[in-house]
Protein backbone atom coordinates (compact mmCIF):
# COMPACT_ATOMS: atom_id res chain seq x y z
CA UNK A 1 19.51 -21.53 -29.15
CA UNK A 2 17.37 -19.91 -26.09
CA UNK A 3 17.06 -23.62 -24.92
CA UNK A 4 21.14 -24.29 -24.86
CA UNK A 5 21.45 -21.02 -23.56
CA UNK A 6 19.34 -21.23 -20.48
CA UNK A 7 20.73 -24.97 -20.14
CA UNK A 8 24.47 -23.42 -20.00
CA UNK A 9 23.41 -20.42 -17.82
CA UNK A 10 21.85 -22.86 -14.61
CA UNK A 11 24.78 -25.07 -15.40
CA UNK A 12 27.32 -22.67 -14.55
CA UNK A 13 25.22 -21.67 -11.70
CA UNK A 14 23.34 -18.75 -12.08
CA UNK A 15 19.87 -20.11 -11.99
CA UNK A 16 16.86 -20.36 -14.42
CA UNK A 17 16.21 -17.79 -16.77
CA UNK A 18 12.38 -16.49 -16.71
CA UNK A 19 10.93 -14.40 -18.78
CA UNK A 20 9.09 -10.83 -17.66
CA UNK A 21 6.03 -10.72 -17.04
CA UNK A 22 4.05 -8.65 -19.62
CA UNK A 23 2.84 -5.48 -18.57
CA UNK A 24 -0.94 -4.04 -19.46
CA UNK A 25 -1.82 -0.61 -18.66
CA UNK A 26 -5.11 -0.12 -17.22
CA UNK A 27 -6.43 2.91 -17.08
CA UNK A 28 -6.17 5.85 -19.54
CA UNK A 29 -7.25 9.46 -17.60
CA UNK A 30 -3.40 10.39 -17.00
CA UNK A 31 -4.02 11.90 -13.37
CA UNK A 32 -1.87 11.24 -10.95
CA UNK A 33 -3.53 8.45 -8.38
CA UNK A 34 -1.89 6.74 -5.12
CA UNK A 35 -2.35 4.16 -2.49
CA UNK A 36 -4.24 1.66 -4.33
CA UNK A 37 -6.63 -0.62 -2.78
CA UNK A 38 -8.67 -3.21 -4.50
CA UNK A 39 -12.39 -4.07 -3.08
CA UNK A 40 -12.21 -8.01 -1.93
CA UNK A 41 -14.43 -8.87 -4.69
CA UNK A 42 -12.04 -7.45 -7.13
CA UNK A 43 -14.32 -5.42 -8.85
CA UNK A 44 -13.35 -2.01 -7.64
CA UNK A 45 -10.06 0.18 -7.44
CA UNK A 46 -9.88 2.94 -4.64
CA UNK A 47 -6.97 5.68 -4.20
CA UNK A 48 -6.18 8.67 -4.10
CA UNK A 49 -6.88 11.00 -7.07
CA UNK A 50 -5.66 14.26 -8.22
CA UNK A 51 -8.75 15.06 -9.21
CA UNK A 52 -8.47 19.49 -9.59
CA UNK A 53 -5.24 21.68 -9.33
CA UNK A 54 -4.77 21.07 -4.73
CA UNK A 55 -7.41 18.58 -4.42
CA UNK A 56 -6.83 15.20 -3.47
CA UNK A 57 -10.06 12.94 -3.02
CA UNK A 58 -10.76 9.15 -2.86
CA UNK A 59 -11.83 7.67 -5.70
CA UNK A 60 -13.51 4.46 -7.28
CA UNK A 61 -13.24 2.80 -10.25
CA UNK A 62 -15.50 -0.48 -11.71
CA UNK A 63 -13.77 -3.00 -13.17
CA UNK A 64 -16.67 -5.21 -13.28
CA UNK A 65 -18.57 -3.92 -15.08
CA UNK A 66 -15.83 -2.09 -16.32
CA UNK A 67 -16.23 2.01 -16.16
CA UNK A 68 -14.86 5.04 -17.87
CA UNK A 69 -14.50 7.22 -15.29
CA UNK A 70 -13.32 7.35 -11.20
CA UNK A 71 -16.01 8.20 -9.28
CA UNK A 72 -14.51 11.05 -6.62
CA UNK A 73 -16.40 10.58 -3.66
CA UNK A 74 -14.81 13.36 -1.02
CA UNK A 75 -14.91 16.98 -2.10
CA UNK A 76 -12.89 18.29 0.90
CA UNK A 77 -9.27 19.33 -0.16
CA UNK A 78 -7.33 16.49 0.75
CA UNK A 79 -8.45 13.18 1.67
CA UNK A 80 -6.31 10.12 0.58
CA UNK A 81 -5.26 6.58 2.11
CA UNK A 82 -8.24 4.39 1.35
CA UNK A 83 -8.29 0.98 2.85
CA UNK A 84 -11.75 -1.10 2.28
CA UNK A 85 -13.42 -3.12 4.69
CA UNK A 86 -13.39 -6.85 4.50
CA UNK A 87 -17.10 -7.24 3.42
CA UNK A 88 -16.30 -4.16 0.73
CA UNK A 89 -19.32 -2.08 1.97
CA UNK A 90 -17.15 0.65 3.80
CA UNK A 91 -13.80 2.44 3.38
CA UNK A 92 -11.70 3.96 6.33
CA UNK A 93 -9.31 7.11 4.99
CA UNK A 94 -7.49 10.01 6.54
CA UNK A 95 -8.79 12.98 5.97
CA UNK A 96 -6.62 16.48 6.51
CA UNK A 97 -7.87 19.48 8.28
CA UNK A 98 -5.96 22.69 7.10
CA UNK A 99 -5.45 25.68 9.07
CA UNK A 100 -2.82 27.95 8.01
CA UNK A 101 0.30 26.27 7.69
CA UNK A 102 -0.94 23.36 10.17
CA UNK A 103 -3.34 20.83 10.01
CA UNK A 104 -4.48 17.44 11.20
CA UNK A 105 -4.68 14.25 10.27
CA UNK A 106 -7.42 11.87 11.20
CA UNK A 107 -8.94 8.57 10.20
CA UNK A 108 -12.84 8.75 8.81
CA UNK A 109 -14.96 6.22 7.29
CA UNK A 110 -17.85 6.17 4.73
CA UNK A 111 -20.24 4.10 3.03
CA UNK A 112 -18.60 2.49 -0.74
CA UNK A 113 -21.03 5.16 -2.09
CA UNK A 114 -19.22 8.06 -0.47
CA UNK A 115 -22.15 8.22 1.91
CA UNK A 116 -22.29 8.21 6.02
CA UNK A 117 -19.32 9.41 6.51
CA UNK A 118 -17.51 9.55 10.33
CA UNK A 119 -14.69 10.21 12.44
CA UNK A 120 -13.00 6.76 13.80
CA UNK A 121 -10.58 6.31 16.69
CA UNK A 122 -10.99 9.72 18.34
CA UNK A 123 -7.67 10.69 19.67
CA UNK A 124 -7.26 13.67 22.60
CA UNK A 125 -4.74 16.51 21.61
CA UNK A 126 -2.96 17.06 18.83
CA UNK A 127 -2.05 13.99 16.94
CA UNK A 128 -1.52 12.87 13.07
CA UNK A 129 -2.62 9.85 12.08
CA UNK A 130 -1.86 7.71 8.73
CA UNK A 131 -2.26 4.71 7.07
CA UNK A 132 -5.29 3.36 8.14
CA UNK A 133 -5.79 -0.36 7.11
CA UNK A 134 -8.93 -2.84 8.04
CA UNK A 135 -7.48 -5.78 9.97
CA UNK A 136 -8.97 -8.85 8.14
CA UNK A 137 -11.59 -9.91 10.00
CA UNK A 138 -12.99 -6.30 10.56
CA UNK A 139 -12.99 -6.01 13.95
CA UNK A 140 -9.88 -3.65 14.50
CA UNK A 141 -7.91 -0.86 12.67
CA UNK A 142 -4.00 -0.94 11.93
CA UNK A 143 -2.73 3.02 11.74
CA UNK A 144 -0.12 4.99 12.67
CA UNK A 145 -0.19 8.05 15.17
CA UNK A 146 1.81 10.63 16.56
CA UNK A 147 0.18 10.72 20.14
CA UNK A 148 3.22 9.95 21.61
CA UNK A 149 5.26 12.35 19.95
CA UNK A 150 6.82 10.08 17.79
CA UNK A 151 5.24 7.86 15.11
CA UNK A 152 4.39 4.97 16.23
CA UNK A 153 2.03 2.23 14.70
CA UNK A 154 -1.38 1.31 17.02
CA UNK A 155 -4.26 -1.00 16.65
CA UNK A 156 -8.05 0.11 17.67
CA UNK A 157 -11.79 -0.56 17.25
CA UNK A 158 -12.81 1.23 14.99
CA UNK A 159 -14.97 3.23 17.93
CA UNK A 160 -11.09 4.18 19.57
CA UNK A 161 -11.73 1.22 22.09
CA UNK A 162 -8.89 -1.38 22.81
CA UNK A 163 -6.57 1.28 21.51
CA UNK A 164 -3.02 -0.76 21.52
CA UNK A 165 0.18 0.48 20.54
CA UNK A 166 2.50 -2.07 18.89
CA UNK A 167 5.74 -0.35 18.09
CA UNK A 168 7.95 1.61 20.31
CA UNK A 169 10.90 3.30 19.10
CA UNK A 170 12.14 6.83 17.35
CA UNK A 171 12.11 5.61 14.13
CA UNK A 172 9.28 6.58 11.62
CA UNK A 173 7.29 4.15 10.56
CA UNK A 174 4.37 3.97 7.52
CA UNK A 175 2.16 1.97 5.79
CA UNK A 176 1.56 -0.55 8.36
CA UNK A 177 -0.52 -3.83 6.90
CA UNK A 178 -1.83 -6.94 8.00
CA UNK A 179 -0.86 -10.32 6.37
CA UNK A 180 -4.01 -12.18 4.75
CA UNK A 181 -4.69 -14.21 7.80
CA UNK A 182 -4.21 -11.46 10.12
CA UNK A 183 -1.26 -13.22 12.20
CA UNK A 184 1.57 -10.83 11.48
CA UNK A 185 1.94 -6.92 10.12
CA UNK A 186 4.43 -5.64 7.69
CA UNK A 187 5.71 -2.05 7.87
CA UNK A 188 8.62 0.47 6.13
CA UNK A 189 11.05 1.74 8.91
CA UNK A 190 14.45 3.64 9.44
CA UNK A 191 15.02 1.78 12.06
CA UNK A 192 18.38 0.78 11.10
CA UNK A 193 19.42 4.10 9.50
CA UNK A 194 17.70 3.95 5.85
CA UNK A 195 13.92 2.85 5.16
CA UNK A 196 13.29 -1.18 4.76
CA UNK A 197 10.87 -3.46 4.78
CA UNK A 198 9.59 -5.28 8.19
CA UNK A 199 7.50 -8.02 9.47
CA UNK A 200 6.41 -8.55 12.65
CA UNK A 201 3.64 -10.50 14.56
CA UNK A 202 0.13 -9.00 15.19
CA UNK A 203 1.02 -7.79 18.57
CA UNK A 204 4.38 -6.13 18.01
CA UNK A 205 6.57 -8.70 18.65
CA UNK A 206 9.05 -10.86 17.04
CA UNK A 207 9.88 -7.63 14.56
CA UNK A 208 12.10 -8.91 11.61
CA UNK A 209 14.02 -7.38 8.69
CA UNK A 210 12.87 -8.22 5.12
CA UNK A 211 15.06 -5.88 3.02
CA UNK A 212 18.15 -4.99 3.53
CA UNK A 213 19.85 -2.58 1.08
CA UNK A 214 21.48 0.87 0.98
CA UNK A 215 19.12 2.50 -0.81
CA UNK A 216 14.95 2.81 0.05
CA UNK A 217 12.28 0.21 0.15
CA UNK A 218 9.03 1.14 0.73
CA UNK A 219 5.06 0.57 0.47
CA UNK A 220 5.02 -3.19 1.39
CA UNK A 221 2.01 -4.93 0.04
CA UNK A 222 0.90 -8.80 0.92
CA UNK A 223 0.19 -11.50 -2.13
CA UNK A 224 -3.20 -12.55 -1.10
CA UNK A 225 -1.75 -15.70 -0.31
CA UNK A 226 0.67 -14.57 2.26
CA UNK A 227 3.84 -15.91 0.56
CA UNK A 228 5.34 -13.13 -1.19
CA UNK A 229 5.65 -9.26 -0.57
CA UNK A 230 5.64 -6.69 -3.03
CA UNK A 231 7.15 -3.36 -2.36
CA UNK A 232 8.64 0.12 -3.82
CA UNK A 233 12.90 0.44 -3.95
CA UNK A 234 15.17 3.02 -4.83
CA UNK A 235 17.84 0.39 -5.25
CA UNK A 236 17.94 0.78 -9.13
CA UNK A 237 18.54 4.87 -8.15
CA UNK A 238 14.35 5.49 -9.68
CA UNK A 239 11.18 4.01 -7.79
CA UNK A 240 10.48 0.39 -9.09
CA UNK A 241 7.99 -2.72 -7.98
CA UNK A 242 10.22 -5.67 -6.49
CA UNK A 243 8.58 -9.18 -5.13
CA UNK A 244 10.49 -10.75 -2.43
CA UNK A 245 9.40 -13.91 -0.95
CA UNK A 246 9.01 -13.57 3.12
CA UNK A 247 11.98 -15.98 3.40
CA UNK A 248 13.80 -13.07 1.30
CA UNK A 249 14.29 -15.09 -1.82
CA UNK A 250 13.38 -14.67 -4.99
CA UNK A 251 13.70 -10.86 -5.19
CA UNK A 252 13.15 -9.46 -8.45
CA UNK A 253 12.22 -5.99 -10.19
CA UNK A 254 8.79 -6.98 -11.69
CA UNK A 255 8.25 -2.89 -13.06
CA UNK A 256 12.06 -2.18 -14.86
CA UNK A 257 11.54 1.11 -15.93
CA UNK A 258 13.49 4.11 -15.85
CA UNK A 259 10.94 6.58 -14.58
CA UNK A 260 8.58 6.50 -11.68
CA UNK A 261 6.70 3.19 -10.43
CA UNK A 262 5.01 3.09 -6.74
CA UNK A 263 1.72 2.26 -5.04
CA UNK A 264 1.80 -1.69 -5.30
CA UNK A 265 -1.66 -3.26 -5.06
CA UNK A 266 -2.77 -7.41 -5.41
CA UNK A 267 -5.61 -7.88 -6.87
CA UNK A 268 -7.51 -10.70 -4.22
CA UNK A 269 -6.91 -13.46 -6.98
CA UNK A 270 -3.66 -13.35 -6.50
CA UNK A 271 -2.75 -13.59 -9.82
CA UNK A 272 -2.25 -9.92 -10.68
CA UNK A 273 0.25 -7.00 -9.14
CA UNK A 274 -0.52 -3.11 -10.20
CA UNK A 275 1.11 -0.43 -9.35
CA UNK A 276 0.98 3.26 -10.68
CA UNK A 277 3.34 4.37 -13.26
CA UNK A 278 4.76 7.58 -15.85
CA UNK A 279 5.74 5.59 -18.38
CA UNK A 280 3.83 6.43 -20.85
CA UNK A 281 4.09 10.21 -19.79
CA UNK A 282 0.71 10.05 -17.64
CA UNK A 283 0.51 8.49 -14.08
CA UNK A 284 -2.17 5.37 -14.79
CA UNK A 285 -2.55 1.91 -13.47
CA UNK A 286 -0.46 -0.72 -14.92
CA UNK A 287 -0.59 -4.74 -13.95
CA UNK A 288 1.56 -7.88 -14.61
CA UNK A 289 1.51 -11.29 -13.25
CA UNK A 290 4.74 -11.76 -11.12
């Protein structure tokens, strides 16, 4: 019966049928986590933990061998954004300085242990900066800033050197990321009125639209293999996971649940999407194969 039924369904043109993927939860604390970034190896899961009542640290968790706790490696009162370097010894973050009702925001790094930690790409005057990511060869940061009064996305050693801006318009843009092989960088932007999904090449040019719908996509994240883009929307009126191929085909919710789903993450095999999710009343790390 399936079997006629798909049969009559592509004949009268709507395509296969596929199944969902299934979906395994991960971990089990129930804290709310964002901005997940696996270690290359695959081994280790970084974001950013609610770890105490206004605290927001980085945190680690082994997979292999699996552990049964995140390790929270800042202690300052809000440090989130990881983003690990390519050999998986180092990872780059923004951390917030608080001063009243203002602050800053600037991009440190530390050792995978939460040791030797630093200040990268030292900015003059007052300037927020966001979303660091490791370009994939190591040699260069991806970020945004707000040094020219609006935010735009830059590229620098990681010493501030061969600072490079790439984008130049009013629109705000955020989590900037480099494709696998480092030739182009996809980005969220209002650009054209409401938030979508972007690609351009590495030095800013060539900028094209990958999403184009009323409502909000966010939080792009590259397949390890370059071919496929995961990302948050509001098009189903609650935050779900979509994969879009970067030809804009085969767009599909892989999440499809009524309650909050964000922070897509690929594991480096490829083979595995997670995201964070409430849907079993706790925010925890789900994963399906899309």
């Amino acid at each position: 019966m399936v079997g006629a039924l798909c049969t009559l369904m592509v004949a009268l043109g709507f395509g296969p049928i596929t199944a969902a993927s299934p979906i395994t939860r991960l971990t089990h604390d129930g804290k709310r986590k964002e901005d997940l970034a696996w270690s290359p190896d695959g081994k280790k899961l970084a974001c950013s933990y609610y770890h105490q009542t206004g605290r927001i640290g980085i945190a680690v968790l082994e997979f292999d061998p699996s552990a049964a706790a995140w390790r929270v490696l800042t202690k300052d009162p809000v440090e989130r954004s990881p983003s690990w370097s390519p050999d998986g010894k180092r990872l780059v973050f923004i951390h917030v300085t608080q001063s009243g009702t203002d602050g800053e925001l600037d991009i440190h790094e530390m050792a995978e242990d939460g040791s030797a930690r630093k200040h990268l790409v030292p900015i003059p005057g007052k300037s927020f900066e966001n979303f660091p990511a490791w370009s994939p060869d190591g040699k260069s940061l991806l970020f945004t800033t707000t040094k020219d009064k609006t935010q735009e996305i830059y590229q620098a050693a990681p010493d501030g050197g061969n600072l490079r801006r790439l984008t130049s318009d009013p629109s705000l843009k955020q989590y900037p990321r480099w494709s696998p092989d480092g030739k182009q960088i996809a980005f969220n932007s209002n650009r054209d009125g409401n938030f979508e999904i972007y690609v351009m090449a590495a030095d800013g040019t060539d900028v094209k639209r990958l999403t184009e719908h009323p409502a909000t996509d966010v939080s792009p994240a590259w397949s390890p293999d370059g071919k496929r883009m995961a990302f948050v929307s509001m098009r189903d009126t609650n935050p779900e996971i979509y994969v879009v191929n970067l030809d804009g085909s085969g767009l599909r919710n892989v999440s499809d649940y009524p309650g909050y789903d964000f922070s897509p993450a690929w594991k480096p095999d490829g083979r595995t999407l997670t995201w964070v999710s409430d849907r079993d009343n706790q925010y925890d790390v789900y994963s399906c194969s899309p």
